[in-house]
C-alpha atoms as a PDB file:
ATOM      1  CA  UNK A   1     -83.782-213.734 172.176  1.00  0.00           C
ATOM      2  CA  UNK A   2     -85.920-214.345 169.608  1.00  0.00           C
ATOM      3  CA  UNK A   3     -87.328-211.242 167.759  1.00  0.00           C
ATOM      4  CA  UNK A   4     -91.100-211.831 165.932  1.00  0.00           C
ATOM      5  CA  UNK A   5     -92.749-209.180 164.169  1.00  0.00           C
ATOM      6  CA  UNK A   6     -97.093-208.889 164.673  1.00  0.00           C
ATOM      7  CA  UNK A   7     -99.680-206.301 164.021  1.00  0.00           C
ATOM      8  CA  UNK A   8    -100.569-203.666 166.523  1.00  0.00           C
ATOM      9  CA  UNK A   9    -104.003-205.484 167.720  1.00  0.00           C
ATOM     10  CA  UNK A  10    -101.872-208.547 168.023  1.00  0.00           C
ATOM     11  CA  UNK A  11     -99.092-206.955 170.334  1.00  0.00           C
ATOM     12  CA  UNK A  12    -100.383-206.472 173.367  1.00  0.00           C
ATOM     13  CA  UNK A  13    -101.428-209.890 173.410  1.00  0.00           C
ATOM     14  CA  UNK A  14     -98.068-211.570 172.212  1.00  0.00           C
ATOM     15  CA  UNK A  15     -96.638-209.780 175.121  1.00  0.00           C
ATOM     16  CA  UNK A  16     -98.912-210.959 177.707  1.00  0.00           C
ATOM     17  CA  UNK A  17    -100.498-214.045 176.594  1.00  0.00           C
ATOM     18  CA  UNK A  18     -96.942-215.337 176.050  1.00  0.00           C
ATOM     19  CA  UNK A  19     -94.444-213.989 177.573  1.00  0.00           C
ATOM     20  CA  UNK A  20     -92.756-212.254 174.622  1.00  0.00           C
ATOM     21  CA  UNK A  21     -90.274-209.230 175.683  1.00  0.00           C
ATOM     22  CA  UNK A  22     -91.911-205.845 174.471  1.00  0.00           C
ATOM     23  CA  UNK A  23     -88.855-205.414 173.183  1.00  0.00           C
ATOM     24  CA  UNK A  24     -88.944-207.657 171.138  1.00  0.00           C
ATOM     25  CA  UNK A  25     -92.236-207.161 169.149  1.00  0.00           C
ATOM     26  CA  UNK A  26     -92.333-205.410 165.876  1.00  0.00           C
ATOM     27  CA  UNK A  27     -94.729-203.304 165.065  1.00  0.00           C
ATOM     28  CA  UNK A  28     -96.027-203.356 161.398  1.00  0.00           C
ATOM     29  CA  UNK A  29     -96.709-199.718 161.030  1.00  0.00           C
ATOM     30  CA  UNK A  30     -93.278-198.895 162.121  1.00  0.00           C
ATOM     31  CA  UNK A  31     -92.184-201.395 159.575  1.00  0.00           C
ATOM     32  CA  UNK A  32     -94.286-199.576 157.216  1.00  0.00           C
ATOM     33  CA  UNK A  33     -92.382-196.193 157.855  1.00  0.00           C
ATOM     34  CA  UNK A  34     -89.125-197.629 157.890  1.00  0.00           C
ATOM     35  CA  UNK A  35     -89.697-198.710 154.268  1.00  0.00           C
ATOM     36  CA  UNK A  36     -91.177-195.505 153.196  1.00  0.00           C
ATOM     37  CA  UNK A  37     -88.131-193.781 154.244  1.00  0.00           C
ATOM     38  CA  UNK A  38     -86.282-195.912 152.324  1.00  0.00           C
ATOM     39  CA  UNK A  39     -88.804-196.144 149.048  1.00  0.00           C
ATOM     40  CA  UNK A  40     -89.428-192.932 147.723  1.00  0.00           C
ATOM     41  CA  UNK A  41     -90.441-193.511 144.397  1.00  0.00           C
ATOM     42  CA  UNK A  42     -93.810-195.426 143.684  1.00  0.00           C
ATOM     43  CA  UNK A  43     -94.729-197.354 140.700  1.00  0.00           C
ATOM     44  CA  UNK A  44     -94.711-195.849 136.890  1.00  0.00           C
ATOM     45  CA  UNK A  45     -91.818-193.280 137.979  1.00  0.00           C
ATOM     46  CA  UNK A  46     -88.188-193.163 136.593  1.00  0.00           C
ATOM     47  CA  UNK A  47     -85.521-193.435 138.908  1.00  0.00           C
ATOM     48  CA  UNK A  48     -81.753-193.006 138.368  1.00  0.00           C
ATOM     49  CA  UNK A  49     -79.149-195.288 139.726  1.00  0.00           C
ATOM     50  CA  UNK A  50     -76.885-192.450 142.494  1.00  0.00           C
ATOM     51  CA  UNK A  51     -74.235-195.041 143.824  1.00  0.00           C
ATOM     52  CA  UNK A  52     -71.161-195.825 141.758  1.00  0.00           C
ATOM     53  CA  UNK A  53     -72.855-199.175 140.636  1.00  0.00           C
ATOM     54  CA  UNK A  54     -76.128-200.689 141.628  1.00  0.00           C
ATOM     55  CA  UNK A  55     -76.927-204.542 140.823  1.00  0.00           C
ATOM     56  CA  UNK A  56     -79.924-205.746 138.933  1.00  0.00           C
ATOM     57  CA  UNK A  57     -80.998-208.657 140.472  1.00  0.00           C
ATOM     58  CA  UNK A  58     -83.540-211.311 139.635  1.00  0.00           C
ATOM     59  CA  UNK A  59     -85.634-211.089 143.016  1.00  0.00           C
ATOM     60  CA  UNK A  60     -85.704-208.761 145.868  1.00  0.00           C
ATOM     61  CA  UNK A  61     -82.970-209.951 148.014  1.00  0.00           C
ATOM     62  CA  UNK A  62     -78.934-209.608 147.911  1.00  0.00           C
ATOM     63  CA  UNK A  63     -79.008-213.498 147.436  1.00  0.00           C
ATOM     64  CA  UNK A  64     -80.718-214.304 144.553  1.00  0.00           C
ATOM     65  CA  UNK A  65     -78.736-213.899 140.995  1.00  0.00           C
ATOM     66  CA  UNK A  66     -77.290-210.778 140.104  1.00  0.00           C
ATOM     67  CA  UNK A  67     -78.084-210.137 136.025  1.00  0.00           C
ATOM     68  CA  UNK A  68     -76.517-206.916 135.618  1.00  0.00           C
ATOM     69  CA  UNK A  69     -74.432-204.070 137.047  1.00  0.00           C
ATOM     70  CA  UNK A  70     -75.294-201.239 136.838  1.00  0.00           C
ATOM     71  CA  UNK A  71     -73.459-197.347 136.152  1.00  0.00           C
ATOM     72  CA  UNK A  72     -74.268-194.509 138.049  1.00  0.00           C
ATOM     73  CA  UNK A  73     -76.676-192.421 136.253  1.00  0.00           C
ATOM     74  CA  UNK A  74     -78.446-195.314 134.843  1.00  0.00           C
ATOM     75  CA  UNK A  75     -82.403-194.765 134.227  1.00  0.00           C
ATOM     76  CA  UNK A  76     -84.641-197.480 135.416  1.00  0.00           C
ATOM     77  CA  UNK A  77     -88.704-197.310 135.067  1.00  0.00           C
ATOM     78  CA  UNK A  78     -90.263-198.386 138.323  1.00  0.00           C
ATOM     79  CA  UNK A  79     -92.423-201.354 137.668  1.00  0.00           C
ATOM     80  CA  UNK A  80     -93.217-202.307 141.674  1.00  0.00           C
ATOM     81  CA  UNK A  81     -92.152-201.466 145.171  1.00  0.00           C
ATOM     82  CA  UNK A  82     -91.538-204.307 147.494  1.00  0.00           C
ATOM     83  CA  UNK A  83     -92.555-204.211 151.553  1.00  0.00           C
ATOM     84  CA  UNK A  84     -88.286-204.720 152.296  1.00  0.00           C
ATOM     85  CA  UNK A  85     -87.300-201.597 149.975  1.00  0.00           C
ATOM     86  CA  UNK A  86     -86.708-203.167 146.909  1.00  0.00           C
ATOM     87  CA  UNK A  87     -88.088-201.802 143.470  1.00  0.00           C
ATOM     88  CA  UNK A  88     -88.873-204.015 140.443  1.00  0.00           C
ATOM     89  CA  UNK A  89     -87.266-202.079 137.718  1.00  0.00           C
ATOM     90  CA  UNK A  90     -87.152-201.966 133.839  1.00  0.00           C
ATOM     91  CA  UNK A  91     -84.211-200.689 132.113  1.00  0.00           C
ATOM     92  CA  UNK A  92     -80.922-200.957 129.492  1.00  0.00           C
ATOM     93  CA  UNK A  93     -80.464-204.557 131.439  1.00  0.00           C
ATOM     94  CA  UNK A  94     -83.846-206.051 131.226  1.00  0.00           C
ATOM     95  CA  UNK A  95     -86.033-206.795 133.999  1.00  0.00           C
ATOM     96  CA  UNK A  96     -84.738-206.619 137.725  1.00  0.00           C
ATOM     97  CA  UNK A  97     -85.042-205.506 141.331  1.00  0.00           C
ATOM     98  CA  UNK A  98     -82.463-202.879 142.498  1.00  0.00           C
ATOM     99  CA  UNK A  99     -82.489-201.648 146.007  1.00  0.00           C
ATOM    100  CA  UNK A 100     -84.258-198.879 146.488  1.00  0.00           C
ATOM    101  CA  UNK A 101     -81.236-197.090 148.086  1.00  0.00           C
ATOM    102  CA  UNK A 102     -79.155-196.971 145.564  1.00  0.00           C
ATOM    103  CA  UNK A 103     -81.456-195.174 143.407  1.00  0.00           C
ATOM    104  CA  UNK A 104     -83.151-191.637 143.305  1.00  0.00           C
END
């Protein structure tokens, strides 16, 4: 099955027009909530790294290059918040994303 994410106005139509399983459809405003529960800090605010070690990559996703790691308790200044819970981050390291759930 083939999952494919559209906005609400777009929805109904996917499902009818062709023949996609309402299962399947993604709403963007429940996207939207998902990643607020994840992201609660917004840009300009200081967050603190909370696992054991957090990476710093060089772009929002586990598989791009990893420049640093980083200590628990490490203090990052929130540059940007991605859509997919990622935060672009300045700190000790240099310039990075760390995900968002691995700070506080």
């Amino acid at each position: 099955m083939k999952f494919v994410r559209v906005f609400a106005p777009v929805a109904l139509a996917a499902v009818l027009a062709y023949g996609v399983p309402a299962s399947a459809v993604t709403l963007q405003r429940s996207l939207d909530v998902q990643v607020a529960e994840i992201v609660a800090a917004k840009a300009g605010d200081t967050v603190t790294v909370t696992s054991k070690t957090a990476n710093l990559r060089s772009g929002p996703s586990t598989k791009t290059k990893k420049i640093a790691a980083m200590a628990q308790g490490t203090k990052l200044q929130v540059s940007e918040v991605t859509k997919d819970g990622w935060l672009k981050v300045k700190g000790p390291a240099g310039d990075g994303y760390v995900y968002a759930k691995l700070v506080k």
